[in-house]
C-alpha atoms as a PDB file:
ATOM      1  CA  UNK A   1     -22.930-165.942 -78.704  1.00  0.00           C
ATOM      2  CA  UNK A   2     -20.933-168.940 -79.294  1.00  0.00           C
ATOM      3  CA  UNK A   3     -17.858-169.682 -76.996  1.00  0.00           C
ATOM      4  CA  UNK A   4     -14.604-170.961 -78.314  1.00  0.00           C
ATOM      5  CA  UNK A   5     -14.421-174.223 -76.093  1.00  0.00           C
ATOM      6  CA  UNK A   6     -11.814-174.989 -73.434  1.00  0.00           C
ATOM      7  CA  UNK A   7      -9.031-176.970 -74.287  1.00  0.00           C
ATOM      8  CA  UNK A   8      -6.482-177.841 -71.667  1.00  0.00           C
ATOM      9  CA  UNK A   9      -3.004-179.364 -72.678  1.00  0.00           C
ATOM     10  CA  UNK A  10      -0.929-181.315 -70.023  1.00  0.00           C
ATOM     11  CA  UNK A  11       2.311-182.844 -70.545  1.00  0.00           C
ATOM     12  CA  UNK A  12       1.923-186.717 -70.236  1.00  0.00           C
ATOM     13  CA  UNK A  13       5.135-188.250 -71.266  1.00  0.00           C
ATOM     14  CA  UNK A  14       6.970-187.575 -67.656  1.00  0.00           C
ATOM     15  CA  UNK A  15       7.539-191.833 -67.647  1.00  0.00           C
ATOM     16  CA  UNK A  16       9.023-191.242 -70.681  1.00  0.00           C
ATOM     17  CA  UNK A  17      11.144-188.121 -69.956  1.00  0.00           C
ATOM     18  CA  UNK A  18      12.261-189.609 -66.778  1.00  0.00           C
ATOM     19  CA  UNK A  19      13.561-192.629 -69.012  1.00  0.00           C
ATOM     20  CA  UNK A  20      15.252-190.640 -71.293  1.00  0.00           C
ATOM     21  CA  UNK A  21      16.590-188.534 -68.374  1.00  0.00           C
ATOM     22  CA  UNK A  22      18.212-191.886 -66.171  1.00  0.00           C
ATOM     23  CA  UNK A  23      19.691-192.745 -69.540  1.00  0.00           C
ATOM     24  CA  UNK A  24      20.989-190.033 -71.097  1.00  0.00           C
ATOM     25  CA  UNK A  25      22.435-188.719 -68.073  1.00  0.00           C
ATOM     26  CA  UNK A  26      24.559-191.787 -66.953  1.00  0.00           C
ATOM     27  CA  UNK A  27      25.313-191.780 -70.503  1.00  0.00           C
ATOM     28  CA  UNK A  28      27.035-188.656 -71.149  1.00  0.00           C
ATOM     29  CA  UNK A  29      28.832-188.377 -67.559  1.00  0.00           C
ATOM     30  CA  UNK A  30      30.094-192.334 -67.498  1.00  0.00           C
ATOM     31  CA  UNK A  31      31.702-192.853 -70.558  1.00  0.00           C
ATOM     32  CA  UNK A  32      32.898-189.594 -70.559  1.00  0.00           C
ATOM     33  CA  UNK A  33      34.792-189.805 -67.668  1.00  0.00           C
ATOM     34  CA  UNK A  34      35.963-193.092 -68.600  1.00  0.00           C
ATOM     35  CA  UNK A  35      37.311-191.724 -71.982  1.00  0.00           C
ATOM     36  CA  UNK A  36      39.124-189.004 -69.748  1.00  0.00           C
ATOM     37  CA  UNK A  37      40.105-191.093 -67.134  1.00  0.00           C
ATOM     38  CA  UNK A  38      42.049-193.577 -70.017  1.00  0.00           C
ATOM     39  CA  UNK A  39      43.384-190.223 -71.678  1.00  0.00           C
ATOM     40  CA  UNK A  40      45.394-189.671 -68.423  1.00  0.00           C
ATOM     41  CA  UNK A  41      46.821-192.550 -68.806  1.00  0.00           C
ATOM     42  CA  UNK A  42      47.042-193.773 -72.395  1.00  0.00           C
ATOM     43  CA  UNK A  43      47.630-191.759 -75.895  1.00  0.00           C
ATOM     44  CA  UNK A  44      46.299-195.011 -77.677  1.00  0.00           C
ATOM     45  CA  UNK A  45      42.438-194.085 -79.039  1.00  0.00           C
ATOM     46  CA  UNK A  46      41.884-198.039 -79.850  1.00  0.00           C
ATOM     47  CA  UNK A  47      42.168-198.959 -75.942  1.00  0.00           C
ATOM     48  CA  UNK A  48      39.798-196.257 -74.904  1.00  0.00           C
ATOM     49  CA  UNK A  49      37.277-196.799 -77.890  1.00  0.00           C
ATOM     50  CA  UNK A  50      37.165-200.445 -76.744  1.00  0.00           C
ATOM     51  CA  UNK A  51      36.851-199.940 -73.608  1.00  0.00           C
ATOM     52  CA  UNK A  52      34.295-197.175 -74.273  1.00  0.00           C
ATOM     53  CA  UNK A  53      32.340-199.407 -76.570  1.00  0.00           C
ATOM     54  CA  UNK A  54      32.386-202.245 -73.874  1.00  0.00           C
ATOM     55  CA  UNK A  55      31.201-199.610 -71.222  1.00  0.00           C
ATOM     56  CA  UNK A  56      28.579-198.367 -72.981  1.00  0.00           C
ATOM     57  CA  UNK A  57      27.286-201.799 -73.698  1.00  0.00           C
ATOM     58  CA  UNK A  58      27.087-203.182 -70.186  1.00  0.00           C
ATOM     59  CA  UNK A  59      25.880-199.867 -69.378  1.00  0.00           C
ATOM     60  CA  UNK A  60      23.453-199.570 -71.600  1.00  0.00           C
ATOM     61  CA  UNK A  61      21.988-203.118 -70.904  1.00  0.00           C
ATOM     62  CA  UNK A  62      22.823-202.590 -67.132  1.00  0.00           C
ATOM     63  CA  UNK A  63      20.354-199.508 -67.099  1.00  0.00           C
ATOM     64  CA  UNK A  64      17.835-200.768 -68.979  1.00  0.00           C
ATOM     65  CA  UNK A  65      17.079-204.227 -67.274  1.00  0.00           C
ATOM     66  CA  UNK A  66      16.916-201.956 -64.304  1.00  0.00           C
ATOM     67  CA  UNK A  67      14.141-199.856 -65.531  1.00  0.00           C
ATOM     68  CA  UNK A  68      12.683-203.476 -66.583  1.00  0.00           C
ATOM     69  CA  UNK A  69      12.678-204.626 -62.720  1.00  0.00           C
ATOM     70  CA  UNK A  70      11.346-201.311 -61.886  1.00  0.00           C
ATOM     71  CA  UNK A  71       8.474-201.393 -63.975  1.00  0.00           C
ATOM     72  CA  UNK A  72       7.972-205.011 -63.435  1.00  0.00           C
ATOM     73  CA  UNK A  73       7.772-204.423 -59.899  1.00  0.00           C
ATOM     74  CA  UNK A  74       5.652-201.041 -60.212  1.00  0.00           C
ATOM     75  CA  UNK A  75       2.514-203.534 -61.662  1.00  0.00           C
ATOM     76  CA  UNK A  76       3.100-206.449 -59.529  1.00  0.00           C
ATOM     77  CA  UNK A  77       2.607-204.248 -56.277  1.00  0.00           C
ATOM     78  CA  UNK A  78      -0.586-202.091 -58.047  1.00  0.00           C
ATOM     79  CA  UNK A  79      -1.746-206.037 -58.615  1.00  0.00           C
ATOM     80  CA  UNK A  80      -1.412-207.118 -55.172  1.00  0.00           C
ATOM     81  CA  UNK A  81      -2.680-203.919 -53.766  1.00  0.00           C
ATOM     82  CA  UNK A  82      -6.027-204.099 -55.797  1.00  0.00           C
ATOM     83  CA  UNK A  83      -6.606-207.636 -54.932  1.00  0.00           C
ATOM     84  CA  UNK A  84      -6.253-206.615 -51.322  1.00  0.00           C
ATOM     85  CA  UNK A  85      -8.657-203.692 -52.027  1.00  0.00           C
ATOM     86  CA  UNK A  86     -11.165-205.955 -53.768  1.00  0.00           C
ATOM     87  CA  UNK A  87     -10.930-208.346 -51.065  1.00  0.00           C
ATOM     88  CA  UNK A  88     -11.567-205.561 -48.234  1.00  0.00           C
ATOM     89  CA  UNK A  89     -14.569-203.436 -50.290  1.00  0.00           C
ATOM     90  CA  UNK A  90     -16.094-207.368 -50.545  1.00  0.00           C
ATOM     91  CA  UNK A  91     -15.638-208.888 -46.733  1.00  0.00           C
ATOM     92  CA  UNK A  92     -15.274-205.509 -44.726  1.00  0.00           C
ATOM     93  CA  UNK A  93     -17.718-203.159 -47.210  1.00  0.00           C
ATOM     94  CA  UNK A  94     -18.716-201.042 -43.704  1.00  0.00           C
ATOM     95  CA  UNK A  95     -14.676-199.852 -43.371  1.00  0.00           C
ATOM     96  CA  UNK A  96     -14.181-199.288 -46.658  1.00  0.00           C
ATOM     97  CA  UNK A  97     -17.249-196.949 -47.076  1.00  0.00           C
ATOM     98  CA  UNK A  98     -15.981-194.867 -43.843  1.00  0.00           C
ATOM     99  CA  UNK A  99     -12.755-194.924 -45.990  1.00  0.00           C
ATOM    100  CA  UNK A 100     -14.301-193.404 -48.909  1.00  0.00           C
ATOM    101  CA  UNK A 101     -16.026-190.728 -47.075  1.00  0.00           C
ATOM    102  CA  UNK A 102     -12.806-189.802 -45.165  1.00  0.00           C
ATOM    103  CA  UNK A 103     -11.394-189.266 -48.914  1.00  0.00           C
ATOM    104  CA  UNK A 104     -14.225-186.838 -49.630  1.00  0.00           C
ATOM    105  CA  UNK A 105     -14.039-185.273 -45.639  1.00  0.00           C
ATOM    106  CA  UNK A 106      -9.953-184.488 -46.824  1.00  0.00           C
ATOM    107  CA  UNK A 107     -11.645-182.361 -49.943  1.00  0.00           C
ATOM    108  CA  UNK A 108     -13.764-180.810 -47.739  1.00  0.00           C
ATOM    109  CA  UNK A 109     -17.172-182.341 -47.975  1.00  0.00           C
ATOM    110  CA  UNK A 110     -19.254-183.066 -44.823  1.00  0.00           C
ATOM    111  CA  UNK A 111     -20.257-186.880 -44.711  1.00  0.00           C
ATOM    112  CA  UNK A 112     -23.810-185.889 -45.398  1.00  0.00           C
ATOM    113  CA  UNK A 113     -22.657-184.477 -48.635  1.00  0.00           C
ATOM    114  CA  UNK A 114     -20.846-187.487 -49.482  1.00  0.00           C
ATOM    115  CA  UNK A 115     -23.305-190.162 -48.853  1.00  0.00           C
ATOM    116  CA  UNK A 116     -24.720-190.242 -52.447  1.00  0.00           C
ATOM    117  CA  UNK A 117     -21.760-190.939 -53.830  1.00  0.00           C
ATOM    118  CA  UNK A 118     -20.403-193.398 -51.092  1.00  0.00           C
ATOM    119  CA  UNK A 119     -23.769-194.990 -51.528  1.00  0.00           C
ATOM    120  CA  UNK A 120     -23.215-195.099 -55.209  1.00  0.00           C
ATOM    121  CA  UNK A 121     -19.807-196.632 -54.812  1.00  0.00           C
ATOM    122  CA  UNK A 122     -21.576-199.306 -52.810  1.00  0.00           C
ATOM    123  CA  UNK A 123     -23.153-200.658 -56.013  1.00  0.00           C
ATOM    124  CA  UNK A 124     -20.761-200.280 -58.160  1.00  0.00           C
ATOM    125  CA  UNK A 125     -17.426-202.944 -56.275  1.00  0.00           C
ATOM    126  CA  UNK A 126     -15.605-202.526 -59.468  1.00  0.00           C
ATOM    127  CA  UNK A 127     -15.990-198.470 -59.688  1.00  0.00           C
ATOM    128  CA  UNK A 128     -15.008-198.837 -55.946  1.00  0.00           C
ATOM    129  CA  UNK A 129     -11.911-200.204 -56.506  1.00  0.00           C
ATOM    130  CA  UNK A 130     -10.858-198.107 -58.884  1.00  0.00           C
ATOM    131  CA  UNK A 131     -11.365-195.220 -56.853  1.00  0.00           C
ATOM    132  CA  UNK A 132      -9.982-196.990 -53.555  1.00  0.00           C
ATOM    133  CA  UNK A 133      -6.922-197.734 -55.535  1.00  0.00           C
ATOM    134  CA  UNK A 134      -6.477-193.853 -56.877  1.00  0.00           C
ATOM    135  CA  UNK A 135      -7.780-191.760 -54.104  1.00  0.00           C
ATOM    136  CA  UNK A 136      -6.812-193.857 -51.074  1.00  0.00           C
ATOM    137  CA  UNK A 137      -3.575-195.315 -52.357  1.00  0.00           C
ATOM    138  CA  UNK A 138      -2.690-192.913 -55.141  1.00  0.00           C
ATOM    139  CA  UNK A 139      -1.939-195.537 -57.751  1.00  0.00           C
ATOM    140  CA  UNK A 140      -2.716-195.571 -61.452  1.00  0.00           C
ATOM    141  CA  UNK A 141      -3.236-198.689 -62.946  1.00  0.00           C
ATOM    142  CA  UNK A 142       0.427-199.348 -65.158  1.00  0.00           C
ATOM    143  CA  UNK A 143       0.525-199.751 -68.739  1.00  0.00           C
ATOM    144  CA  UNK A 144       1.143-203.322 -69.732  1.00  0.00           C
ATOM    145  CA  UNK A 145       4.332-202.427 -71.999  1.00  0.00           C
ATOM    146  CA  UNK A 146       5.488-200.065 -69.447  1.00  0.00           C
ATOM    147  CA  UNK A 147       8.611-202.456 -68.526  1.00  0.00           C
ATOM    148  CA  UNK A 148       9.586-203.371 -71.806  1.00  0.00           C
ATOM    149  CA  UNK A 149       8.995-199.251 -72.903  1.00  0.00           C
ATOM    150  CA  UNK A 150      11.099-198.057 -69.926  1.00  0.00           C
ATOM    151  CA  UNK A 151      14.103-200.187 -70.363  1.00  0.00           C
ATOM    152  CA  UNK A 152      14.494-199.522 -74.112  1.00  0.00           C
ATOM    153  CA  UNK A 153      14.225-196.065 -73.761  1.00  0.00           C
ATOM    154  CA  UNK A 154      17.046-196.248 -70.726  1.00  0.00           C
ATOM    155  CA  UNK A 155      19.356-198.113 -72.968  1.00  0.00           C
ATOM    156  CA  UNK A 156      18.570-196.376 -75.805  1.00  0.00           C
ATOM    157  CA  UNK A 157      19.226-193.251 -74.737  1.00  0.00           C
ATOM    158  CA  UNK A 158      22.218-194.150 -72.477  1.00  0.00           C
ATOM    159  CA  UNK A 159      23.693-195.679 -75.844  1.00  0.00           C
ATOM    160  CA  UNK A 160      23.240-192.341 -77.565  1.00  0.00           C
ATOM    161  CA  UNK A 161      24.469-190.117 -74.672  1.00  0.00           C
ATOM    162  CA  UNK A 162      27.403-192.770 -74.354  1.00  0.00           C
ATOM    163  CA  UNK A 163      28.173-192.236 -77.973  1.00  0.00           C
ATOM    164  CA  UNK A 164      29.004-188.057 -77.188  1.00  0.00           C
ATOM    165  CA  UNK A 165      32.112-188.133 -75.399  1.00  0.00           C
ATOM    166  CA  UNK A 166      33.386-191.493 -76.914  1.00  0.00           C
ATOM    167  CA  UNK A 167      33.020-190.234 -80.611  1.00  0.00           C
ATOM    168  CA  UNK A 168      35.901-187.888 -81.051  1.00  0.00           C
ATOM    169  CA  UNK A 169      38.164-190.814 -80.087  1.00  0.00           C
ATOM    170  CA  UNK A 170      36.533-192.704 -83.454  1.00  0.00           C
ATOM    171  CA  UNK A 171      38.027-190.122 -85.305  1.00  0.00           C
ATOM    172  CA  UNK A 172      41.296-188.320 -84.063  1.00  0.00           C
ATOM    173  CA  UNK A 173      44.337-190.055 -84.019  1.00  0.00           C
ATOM    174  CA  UNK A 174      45.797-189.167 -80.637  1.00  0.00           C
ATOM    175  CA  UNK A 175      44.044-189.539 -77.680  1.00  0.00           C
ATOM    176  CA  UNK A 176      45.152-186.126 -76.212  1.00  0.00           C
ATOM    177  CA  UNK A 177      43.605-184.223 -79.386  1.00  0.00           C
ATOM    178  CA  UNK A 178      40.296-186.508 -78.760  1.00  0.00           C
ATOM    179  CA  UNK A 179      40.012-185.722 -75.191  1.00  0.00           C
ATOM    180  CA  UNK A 180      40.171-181.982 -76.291  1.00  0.00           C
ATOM    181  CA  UNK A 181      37.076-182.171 -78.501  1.00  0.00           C
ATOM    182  CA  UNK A 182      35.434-184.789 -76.408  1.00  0.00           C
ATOM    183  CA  UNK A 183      35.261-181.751 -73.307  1.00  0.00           C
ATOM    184  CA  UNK A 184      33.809-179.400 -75.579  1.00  0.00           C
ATOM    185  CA  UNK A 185      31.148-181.477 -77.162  1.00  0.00           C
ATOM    186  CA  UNK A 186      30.407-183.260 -74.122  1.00  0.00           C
ATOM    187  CA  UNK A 187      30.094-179.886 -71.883  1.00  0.00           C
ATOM    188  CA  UNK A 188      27.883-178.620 -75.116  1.00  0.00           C
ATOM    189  CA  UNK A 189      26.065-181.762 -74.517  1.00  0.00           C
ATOM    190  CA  UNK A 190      25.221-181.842 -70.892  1.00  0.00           C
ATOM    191  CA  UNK A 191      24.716-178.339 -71.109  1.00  0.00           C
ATOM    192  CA  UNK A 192      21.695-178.625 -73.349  1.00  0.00           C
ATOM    193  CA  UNK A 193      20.509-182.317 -71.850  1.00  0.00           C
ATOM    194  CA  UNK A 194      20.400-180.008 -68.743  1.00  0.00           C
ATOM    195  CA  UNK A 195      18.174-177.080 -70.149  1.00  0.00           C
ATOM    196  CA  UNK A 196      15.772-179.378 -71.346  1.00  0.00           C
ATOM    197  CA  UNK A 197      15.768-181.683 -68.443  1.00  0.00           C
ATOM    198  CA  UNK A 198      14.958-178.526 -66.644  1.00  0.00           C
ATOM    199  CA  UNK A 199      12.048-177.537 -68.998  1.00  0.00           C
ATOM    200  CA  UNK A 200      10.418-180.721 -68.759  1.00  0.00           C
ATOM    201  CA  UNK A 201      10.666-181.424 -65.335  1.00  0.00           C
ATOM    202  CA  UNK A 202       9.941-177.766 -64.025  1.00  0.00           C
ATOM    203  CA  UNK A 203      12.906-176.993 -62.838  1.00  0.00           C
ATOM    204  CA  UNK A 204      14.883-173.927 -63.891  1.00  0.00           C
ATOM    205  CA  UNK A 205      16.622-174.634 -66.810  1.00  0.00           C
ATOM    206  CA  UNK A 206      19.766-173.079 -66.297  1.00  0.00           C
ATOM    207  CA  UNK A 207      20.053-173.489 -62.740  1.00  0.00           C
ATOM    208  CA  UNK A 208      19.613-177.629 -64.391  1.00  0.00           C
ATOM    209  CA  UNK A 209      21.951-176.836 -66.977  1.00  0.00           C
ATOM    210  CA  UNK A 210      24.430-175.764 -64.709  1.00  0.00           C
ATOM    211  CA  UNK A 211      24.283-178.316 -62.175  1.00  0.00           C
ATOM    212  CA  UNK A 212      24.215-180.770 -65.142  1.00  0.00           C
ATOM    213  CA  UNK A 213      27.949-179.416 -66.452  1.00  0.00           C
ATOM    214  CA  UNK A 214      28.882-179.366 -62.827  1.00  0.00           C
ATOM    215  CA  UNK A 215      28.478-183.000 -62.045  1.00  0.00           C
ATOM    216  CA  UNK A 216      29.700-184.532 -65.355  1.00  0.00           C
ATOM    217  CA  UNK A 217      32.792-182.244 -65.747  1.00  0.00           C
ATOM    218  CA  UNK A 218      33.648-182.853 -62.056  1.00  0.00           C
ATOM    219  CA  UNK A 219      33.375-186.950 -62.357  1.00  0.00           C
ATOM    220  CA  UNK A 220      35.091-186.471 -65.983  1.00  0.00           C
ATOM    221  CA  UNK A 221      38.161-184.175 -64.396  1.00  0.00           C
ATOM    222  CA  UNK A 222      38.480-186.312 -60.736  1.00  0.00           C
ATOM    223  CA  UNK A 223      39.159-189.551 -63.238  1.00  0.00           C
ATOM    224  CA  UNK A 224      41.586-187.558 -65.370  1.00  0.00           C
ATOM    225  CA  UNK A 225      43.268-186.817 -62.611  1.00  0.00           C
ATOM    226  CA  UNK A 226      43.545-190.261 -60.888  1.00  0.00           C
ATOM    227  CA  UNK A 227      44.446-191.861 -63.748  1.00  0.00           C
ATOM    228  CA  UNK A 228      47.351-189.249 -64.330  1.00  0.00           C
ATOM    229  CA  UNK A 229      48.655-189.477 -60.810  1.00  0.00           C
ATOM    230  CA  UNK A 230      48.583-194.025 -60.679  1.00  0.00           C
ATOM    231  CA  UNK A 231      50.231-193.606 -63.949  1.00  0.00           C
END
């Protein structure tokens, strides 16, 4: 009888999610209170778009050569750690096989069980590494373009998130009347950024949706008001 065959579908884009979340999150809430901030102060939508514009820029470029250090530094210490793994499964083999077979003891196998494979391993110093480096260490070797990847996507989607709160204040003449619309779209915004933060990363997506409005109104309404009380 023939059997439908077993497919199994895992999200792999949580590098690229947790881009997009850094950016897009500093995005909406920073500019946004800035705009707010200004609007307790100002009724002149030119000062606050420039100012917004200039914000979002640094920000943007800020963020991203950020997540370019990160991920620059996230393959220069998997590099340094498998060269120190290479050099240990060549000049101190006897350790490292104990090592492996500690790995396999953790899963539950008895040493005798794991002996093939540890003698396997033994023949195989490039296989070893590999498998020092994911089961001892827990590190997957990085994608090459990770850095450059991670800090476009930051800036990229800090620009766009920037672009929310500050884009009512493109359009409306007063900067009271901008502020008004720039709440409700922004709120709308974090609102859903939240939910589907929340989907992707597990969480529950309107406890994230929640706590998402909570933080960005609260930094958008504490520089409102200090702004409206200096001025």
């Amino acid at each position: 009888m023939p059997q439908t065959p077993h497919i199994e579908r895992h999200f792999t884009g949580s590098e690229m999610v947790r881009d997009i979340v850094i950016g897009m999150s500093d995005g909406l809430t920073v500019p946004f209170a800035l705009a707010a901030g200004l609007s307790g102060a100002i009724d002149s939508t030119n000062i606050i778009v420039t100012a917004g514009l200039a914000e979002i820029a640094a920000g943007s470029i800020a963020m991203g050569l950020g997540g370019y250090m990160a991920g620059k530094s996230d393959a220069e210490h998997y590099f340094s750690e498998r060269a120190r793994e290479a050099a240990e499964v060549r000049d101190k083999a006897d350790i490292e096989a104990g090592e492996v077979a500690e790995v396999f003891e953790s899963y539950g196998l008895t040493i005798e069980e794991s002996k093939p494979v540890v003698d396997a391993l033994r023949q195989r110093p490039q296989a070893w590494v590999n498998f020092m480096m994911r089961f001892e260490l827990g590190l997957e070797k990085p994608d090459p373009k990770r850095a450059v990847v991670s800090a476009g996507t930051i800036a990229g989607a800090y620009i766009a998130g920037g672009f929310i709160p500050l884009g009512p204040y493109l359009i409306l003449p007063t900067a009271s009347m901008a502020l008004t619309v720039s709440v409700i779209t922004t709120l709308i915004a974090l609102a859903i950024f939240g939910y589907i933060k929340g989907y992707f990363t597990g969480a529950p997506p309107l406890r994230s949706a929640s706590q998402t409005v909570l933080i960005g109104g609260l930094a958008a309404a504490v520089a409102f008001m200090i702004a409206r009380v200096i001025s």
